[in-house]
C-alpha atoms as a PDB file:
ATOM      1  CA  UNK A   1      45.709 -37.799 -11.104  1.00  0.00           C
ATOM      2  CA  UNK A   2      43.615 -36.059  -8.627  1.00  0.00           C
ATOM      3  CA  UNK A   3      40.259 -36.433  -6.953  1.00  0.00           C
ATOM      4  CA  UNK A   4      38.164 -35.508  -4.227  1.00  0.00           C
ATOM      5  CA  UNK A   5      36.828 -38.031  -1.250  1.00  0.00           C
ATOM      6  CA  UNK A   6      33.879 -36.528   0.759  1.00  0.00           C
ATOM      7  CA  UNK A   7      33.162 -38.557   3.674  1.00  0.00           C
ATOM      8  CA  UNK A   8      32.087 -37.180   7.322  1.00  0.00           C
ATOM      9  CA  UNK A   9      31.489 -33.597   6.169  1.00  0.00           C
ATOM     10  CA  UNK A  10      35.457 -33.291   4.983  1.00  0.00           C
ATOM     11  CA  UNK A  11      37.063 -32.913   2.053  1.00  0.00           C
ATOM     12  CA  UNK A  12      40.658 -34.539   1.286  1.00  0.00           C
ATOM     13  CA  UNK A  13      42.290 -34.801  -2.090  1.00  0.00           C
ATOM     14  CA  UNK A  14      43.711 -37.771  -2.969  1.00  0.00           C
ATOM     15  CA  UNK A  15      46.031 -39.478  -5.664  1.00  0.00           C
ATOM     16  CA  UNK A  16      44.341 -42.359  -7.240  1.00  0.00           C
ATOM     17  CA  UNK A  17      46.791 -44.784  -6.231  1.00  0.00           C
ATOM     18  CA  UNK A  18      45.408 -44.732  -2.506  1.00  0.00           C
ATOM     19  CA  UNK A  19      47.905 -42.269  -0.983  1.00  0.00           C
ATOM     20  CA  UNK A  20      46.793 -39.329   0.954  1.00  0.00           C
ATOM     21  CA  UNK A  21      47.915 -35.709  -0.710  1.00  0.00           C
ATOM     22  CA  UNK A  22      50.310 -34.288   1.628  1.00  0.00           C
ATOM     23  CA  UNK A  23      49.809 -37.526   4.326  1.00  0.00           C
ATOM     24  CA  UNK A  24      53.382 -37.688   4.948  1.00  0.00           C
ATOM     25  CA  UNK A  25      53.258 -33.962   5.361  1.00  0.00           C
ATOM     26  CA  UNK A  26      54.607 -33.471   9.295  1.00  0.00           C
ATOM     27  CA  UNK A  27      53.194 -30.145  10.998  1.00  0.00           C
ATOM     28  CA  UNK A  28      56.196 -28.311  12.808  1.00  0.00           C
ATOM     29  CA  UNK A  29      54.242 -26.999  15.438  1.00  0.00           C
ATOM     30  CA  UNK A  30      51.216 -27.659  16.704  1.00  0.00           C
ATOM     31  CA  UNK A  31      48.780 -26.530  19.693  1.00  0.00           C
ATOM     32  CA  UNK A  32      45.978 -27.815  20.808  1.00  0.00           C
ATOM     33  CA  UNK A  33      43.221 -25.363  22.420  1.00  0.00           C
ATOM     34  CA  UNK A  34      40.593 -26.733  24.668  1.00  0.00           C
ATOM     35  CA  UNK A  35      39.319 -27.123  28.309  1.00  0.00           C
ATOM     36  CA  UNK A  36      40.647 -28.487  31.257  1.00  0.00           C
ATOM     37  CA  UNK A  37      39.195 -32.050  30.848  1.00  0.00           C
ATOM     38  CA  UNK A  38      39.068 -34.773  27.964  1.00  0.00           C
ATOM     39  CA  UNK A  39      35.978 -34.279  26.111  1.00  0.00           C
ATOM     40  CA  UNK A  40      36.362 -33.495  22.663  1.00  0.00           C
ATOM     41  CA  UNK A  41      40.292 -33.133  22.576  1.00  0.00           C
ATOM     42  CA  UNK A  42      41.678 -36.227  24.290  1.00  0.00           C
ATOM     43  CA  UNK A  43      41.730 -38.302  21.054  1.00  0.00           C
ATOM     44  CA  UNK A  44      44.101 -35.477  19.468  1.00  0.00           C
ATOM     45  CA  UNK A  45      46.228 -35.800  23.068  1.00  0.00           C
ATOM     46  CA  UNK A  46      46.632 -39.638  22.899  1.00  0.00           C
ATOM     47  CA  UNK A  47      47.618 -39.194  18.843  1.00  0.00           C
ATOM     48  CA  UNK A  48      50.392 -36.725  19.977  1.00  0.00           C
ATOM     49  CA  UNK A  49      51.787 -38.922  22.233  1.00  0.00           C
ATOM     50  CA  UNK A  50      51.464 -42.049  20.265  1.00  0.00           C
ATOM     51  CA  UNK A  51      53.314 -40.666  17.409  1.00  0.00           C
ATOM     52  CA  UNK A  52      56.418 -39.017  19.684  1.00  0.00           C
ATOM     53  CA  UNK A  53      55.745 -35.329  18.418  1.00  0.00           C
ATOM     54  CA  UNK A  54      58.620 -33.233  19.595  1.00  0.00           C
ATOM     55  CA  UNK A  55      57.372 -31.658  22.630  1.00  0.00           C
ATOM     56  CA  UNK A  56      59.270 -28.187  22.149  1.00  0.00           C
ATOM     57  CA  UNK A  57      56.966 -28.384  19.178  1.00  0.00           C
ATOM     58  CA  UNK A  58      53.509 -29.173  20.628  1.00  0.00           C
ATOM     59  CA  UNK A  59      51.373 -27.150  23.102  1.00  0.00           C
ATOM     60  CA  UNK A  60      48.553 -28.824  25.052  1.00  0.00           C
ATOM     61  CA  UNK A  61      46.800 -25.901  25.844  1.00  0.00           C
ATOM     62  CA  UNK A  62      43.755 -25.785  28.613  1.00  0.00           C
ATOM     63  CA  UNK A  63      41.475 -22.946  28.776  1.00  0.00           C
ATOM     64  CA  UNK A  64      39.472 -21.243  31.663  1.00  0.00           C
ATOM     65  CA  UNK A  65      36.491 -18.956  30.881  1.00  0.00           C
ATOM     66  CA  UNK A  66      39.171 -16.277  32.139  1.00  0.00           C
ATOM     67  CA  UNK A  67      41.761 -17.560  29.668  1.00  0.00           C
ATOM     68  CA  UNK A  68      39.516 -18.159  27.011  1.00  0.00           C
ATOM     69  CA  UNK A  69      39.989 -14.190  25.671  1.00  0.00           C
ATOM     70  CA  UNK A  70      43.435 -14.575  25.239  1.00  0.00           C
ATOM     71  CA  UNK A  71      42.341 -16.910  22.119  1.00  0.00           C
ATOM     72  CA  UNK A  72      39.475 -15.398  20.941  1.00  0.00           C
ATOM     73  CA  UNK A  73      40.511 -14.646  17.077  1.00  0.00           C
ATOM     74  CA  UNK A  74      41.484 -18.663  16.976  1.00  0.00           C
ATOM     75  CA  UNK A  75      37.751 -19.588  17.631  1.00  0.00           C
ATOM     76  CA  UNK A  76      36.629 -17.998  15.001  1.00  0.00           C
ATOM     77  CA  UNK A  77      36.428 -21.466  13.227  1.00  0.00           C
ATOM     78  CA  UNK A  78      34.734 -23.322  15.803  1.00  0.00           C
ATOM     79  CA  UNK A  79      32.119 -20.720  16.050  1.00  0.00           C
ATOM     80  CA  UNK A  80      33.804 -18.801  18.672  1.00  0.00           C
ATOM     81  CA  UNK A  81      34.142 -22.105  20.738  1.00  0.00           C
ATOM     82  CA  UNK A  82      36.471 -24.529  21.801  1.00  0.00           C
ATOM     83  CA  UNK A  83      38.196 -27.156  20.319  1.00  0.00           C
ATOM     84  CA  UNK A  84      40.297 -25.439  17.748  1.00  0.00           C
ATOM     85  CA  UNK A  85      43.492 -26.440  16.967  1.00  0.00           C
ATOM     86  CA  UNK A  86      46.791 -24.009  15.889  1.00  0.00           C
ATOM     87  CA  UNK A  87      49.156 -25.491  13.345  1.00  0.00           C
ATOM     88  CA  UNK A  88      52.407 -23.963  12.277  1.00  0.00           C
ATOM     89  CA  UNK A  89      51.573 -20.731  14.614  1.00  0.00           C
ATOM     90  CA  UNK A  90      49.160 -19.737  11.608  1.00  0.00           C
ATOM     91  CA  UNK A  91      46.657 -22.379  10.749  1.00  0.00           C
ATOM     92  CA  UNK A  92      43.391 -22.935  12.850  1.00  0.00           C
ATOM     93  CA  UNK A  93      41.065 -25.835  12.573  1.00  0.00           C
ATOM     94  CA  UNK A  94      37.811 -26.083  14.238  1.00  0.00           C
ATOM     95  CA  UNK A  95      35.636 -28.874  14.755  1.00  0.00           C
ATOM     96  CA  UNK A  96      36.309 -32.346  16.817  1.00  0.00           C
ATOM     97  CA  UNK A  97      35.929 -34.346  13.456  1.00  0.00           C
ATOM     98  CA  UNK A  98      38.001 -32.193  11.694  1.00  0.00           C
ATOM     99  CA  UNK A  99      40.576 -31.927  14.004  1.00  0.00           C
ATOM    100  CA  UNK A 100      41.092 -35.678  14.124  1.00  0.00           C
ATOM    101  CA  UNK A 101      41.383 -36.163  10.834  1.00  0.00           C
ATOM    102  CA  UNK A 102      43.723 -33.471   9.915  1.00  0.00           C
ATOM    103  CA  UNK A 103      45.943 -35.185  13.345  1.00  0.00           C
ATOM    104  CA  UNK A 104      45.486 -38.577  11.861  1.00  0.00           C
ATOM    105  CA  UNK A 105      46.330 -38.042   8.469  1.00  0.00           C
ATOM    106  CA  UNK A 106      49.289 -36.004   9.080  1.00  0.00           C
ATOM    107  CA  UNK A 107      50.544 -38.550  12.014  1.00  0.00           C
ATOM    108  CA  UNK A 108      50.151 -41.543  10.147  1.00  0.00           C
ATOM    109  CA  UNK A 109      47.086 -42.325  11.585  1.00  0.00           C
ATOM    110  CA  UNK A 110      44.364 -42.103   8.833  1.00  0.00           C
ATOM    111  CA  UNK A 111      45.257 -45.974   7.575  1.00  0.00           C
ATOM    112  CA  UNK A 112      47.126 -46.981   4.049  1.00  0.00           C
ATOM    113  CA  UNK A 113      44.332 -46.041   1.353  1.00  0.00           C
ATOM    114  CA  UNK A 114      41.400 -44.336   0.883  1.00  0.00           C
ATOM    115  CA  UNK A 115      39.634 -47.457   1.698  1.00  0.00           C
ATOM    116  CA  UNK A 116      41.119 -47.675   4.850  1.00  0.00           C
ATOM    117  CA  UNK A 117      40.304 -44.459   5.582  1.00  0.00           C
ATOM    118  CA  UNK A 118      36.918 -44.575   4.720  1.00  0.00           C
ATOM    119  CA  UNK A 119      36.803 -47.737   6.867  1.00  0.00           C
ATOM    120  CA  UNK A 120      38.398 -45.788   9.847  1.00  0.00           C
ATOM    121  CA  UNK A 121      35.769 -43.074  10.058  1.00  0.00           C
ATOM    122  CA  UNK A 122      33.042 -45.615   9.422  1.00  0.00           C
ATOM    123  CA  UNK A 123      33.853 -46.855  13.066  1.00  0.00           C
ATOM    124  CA  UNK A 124      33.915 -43.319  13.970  1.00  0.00           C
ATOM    125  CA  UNK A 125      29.997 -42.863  13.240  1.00  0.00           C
ATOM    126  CA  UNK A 126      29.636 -46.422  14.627  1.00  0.00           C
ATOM    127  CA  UNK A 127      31.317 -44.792  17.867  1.00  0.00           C
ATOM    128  CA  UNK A 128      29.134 -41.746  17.505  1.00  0.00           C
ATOM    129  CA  UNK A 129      25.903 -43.781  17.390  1.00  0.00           C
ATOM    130  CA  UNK A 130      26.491 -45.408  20.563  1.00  0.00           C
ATOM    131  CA  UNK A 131      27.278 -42.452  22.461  1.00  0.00           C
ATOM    132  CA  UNK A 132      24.413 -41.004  21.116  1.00  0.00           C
ATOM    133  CA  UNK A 133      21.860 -43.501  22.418  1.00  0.00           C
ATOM    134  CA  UNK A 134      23.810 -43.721  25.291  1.00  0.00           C
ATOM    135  CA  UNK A 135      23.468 -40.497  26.611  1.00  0.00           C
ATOM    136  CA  UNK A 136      19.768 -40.385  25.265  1.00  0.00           C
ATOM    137  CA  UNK A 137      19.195 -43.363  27.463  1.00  0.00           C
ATOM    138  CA  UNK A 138      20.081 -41.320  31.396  1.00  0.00           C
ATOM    139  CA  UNK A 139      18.254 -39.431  32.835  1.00  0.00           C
ATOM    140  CA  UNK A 140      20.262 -36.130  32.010  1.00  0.00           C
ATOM    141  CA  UNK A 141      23.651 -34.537  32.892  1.00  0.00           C
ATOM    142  CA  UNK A 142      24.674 -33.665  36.028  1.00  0.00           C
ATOM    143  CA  UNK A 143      21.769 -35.596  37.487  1.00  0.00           C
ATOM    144  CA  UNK A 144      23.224 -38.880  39.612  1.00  0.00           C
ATOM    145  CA  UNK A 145      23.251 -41.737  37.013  1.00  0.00           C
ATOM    146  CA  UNK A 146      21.254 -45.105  39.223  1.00  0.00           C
ATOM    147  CA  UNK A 147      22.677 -48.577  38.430  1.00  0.00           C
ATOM    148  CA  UNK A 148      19.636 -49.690  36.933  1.00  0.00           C
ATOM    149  CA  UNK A 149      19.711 -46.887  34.213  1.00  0.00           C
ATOM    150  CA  UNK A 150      23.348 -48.398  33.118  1.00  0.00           C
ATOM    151  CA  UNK A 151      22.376 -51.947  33.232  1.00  0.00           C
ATOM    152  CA  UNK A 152      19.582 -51.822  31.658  1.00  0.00           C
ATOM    153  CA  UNK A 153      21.980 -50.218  28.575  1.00  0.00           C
ATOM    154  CA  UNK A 154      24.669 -52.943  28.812  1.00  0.00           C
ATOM    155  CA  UNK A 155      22.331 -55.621  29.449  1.00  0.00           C
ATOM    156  CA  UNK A 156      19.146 -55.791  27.479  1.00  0.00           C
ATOM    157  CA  UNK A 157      17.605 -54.071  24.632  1.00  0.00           C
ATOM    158  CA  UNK A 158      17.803 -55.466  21.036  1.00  0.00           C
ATOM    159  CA  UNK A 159      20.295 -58.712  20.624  1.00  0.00           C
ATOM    160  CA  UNK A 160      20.379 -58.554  16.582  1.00  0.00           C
ATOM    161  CA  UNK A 161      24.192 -58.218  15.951  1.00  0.00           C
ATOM    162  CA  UNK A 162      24.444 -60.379  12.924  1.00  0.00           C
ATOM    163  CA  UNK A 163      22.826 -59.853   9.445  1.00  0.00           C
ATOM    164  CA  UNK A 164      20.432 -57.308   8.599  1.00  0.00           C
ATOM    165  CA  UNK A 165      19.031 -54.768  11.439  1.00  0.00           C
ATOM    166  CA  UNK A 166      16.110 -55.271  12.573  1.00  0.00           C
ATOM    167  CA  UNK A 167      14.335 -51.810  12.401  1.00  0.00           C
ATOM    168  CA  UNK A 168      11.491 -52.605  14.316  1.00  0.00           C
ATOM    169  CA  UNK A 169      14.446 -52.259  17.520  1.00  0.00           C
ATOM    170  CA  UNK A 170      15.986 -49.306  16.423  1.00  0.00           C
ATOM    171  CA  UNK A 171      14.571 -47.336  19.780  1.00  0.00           C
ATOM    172  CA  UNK A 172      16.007 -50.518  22.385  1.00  0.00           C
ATOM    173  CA  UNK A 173      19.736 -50.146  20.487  1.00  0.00           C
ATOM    174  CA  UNK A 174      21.887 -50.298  23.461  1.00  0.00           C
ATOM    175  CA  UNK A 175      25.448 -51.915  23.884  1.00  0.00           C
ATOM    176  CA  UNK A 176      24.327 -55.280  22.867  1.00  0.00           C
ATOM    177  CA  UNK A 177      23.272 -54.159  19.399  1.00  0.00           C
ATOM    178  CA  UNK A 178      26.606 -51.539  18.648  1.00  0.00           C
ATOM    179  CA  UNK A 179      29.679 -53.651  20.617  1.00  0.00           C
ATOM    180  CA  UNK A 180      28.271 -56.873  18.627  1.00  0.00           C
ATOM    181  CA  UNK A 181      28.376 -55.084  15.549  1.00  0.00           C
ATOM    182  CA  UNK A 182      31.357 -53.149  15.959  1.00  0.00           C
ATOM    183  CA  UNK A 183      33.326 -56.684  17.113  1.00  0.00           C
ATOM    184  CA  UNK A 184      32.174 -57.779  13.333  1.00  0.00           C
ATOM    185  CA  UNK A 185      33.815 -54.953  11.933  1.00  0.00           C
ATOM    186  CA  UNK A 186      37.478 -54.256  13.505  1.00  0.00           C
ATOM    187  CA  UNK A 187      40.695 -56.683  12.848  1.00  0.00           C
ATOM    188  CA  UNK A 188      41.850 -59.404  14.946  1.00  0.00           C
ATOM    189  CA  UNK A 189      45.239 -57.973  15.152  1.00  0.00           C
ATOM    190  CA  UNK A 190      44.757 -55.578  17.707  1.00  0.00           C
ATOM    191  CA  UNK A 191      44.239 -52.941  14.956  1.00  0.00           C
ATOM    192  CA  UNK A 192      40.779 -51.456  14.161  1.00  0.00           C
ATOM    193  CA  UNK A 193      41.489 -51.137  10.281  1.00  0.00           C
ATOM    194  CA  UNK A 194      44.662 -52.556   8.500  1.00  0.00           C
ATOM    195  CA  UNK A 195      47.747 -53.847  10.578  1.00  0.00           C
ATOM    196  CA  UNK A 196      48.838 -50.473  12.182  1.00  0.00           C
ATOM    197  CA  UNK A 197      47.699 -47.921  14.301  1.00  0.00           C
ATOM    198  CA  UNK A 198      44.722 -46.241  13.355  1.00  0.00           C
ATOM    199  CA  UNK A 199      42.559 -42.811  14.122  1.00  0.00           C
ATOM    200  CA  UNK A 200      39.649 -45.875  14.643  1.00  0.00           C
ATOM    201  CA  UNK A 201      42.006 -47.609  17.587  1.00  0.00           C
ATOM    202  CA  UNK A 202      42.218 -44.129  19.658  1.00  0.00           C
ATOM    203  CA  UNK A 203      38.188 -43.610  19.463  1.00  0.00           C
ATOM    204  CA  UNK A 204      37.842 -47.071  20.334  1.00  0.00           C
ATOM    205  CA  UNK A 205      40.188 -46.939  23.901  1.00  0.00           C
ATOM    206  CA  UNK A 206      38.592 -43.485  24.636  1.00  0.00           C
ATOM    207  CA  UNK A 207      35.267 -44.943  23.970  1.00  0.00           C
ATOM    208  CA  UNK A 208      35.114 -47.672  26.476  1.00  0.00           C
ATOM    209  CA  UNK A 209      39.158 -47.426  27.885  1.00  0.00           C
ATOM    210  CA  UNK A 210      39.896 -44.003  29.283  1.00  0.00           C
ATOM    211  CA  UNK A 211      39.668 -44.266  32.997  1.00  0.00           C
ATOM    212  CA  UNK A 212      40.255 -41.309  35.477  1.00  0.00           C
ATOM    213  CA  UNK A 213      42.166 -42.217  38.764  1.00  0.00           C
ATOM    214  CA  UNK A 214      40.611 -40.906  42.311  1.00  0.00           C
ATOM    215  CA  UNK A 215      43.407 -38.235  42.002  1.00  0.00           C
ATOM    216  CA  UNK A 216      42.738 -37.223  38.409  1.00  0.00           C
ATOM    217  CA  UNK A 217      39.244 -36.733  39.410  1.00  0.00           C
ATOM    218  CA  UNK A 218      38.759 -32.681  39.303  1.00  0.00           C
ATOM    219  CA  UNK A 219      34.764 -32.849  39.691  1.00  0.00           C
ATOM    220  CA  UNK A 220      32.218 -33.353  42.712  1.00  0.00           C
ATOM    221  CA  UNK A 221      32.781 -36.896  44.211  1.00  0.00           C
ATOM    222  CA  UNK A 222      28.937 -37.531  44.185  1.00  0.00           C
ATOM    223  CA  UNK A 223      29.988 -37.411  40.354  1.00  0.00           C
ATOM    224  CA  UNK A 224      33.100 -39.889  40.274  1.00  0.00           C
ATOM    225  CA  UNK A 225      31.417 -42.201  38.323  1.00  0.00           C
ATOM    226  CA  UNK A 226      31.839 -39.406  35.030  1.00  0.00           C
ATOM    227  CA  UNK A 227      35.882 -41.175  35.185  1.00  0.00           C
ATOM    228  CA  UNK A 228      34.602 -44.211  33.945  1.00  0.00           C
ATOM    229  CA  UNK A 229      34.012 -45.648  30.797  1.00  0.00           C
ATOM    230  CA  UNK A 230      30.256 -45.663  30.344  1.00  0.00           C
ATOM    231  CA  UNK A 231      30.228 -44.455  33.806  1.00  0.00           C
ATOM    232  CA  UNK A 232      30.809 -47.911  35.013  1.00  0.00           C
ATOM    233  CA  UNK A 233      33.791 -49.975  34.024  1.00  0.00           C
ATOM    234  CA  UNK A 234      32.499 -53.060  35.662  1.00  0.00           C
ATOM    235  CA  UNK A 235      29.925 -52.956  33.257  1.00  0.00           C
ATOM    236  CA  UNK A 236      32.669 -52.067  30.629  1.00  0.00           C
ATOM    237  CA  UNK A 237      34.509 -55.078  31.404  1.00  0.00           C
ATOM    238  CA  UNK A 238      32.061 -57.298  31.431  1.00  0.00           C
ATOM    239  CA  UNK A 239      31.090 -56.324  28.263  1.00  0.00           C
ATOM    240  CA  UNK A 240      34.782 -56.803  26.485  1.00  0.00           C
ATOM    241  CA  UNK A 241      34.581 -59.854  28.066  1.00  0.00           C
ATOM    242  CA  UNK A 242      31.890 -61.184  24.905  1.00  0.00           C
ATOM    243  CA  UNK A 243      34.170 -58.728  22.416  1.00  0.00           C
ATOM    244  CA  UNK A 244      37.852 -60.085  22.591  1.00  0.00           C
ATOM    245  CA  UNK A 245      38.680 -58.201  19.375  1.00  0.00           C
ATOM    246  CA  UNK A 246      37.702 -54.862  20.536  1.00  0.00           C
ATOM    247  CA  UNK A 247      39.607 -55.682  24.095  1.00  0.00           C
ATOM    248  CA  UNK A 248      42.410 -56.183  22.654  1.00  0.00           C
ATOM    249  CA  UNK A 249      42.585 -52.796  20.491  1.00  0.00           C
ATOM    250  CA  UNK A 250      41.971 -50.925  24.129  1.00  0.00           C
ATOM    251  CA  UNK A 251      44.396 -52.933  25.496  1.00  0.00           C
ATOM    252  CA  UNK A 252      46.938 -52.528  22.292  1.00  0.00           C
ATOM    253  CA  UNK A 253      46.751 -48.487  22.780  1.00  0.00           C
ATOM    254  CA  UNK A 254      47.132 -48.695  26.338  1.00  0.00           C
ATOM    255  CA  UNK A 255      49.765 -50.743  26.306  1.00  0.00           C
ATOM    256  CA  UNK A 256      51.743 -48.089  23.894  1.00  0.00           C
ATOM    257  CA  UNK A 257      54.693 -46.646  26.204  1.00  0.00           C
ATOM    258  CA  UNK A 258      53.886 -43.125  25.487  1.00  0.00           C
ATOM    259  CA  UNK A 259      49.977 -42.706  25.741  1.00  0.00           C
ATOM    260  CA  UNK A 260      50.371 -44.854  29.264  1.00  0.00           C
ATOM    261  CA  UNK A 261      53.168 -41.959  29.866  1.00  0.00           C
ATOM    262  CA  UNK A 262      50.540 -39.386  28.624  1.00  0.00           C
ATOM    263  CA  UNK A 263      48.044 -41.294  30.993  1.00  0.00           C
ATOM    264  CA  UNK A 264      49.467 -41.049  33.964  1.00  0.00           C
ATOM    265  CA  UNK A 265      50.738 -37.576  33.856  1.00  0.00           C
ATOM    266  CA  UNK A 266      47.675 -35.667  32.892  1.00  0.00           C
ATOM    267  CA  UNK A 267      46.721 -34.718  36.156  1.00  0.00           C
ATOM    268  CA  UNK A 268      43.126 -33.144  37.582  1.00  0.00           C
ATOM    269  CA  UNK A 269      40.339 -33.361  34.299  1.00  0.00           C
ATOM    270  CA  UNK A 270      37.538 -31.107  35.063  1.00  0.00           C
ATOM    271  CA  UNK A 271      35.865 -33.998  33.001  1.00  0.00           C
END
């Protein structure tokens, strides 16, 4: 029998049995449009890898604004922006969320059940909400980030991580708060959801594990610190430090032979 799950603004049909229509469904070709930098596409780059796509298959394409005309039909369903991704040289999907699930499903990547799946873009909002106040908590972009903006982040704010949330601190919600939270929710396997790899484990390392070298650094040095987790990965560290479940799902995906291969090949990132 068939159904529908909703979750995240998507729609996947579903036998009832917990299998994914289609999930073991390989895409022969794929190719991945975006910019020059990891943004909104590097979780789709690090699932490529991971899962050994032929390469004569898969395109990881980077766009200028010079380039970008060249593609214009394919934007059509991102609202004539980028990401979009091309599958089978027919196919476009728009849209960062949807383009990691349709990757993680057909991958492998989108967990054993519906449950799990449900479970894995659960951490995906978490991930979202602490970006979110994140960002909401600097100054603005492109304007130098000072040390006492990110510390005060890491470092104080609301401490309720267990039990029910206290509303009263929703507006001081800061890393405290959504890394204790998040460390009650992921496995102590090294595995976000389940006992494999998961769509949850690559948000996770490119939350608080990507980390540009000097030479991979295409942007003004004044702005080096945009390479690094949280644009500081002392504070990152320290932080994993109190979360050894999360730290060892970074360190799990890291440790994978091809996305460290992926890694270190990637060259300049405009971002």
């Amino acid at each position: 029998a068939l159904g529908l799950a909703i979750f995240s603004g998507l729609v996947c049909a579903y036998v009832w049995d917990g299998a994914f229509l289609g999930s073991s469904i390989v895409p022969d070709k794929v190719h991945l449009m975006y910019w020059n930098g990891r943004g909104l596409m590097e979780v789709p780059r690090l699932m490529m890898a991971a899962s050994k796509f032929p390469k004569d298959k898969y395109v990881d394409g980077r766009y200028t604004s010079e380039t970008l005309k060249s593609i214009e039909p394919e934007l059509t369903w991102n609202l004539g922006r980028l990401p979009v991704v091309k599958i089978n040289d027919e196919h476009i999907i728009g849209q960062s969320a949807a383009i990691n699930f349709y990757l993680a499903s057909s991958l492998g990547f989108m967990g054993s059940s519906t449950l799990e799946a449900a479970k894995i873009i659960s951490i995906q909002e978490t991930l979202k909400e602490l970006q979110t106040g994140f960002y909401k908590s600097l100054p603005g972009f492109g304007v130098p980030v000072k040390e006492e903006d990110l510390t005060k982040f890491f470092r104080e704010g609301a401490t309720d991580t267990q039990g029910i949330a206290d509303r009263t601190k929703a507006s001081e919600r800061g890393m405290i708060f959504f890394l204790g939270r998040l460390e009650s929710l992921v496995g102590d396997k090294g595995y976000a959801v389940g006992d494999k790899l998961s769509l949850a484990d690559f948000l996770i390392f490119n939350v608080f594990g990507d980390i540009l070298t000097e030479e991979q650094k295409g942007f003004a040095p004044e702005m080096s610190f945009r390479g690094e987790p949280f644009y500081s990965s002392k504070l990152v560290d320290e932080a994993l430090a109190k979360s050894p479940k999360v730290k060892a799902i970074v360190d799990n995906v890291r440790s994978i032979p091809e996305v460290a291969a992926y890694l270190s090949a990637r060259g300049k990132q405009n971002f």
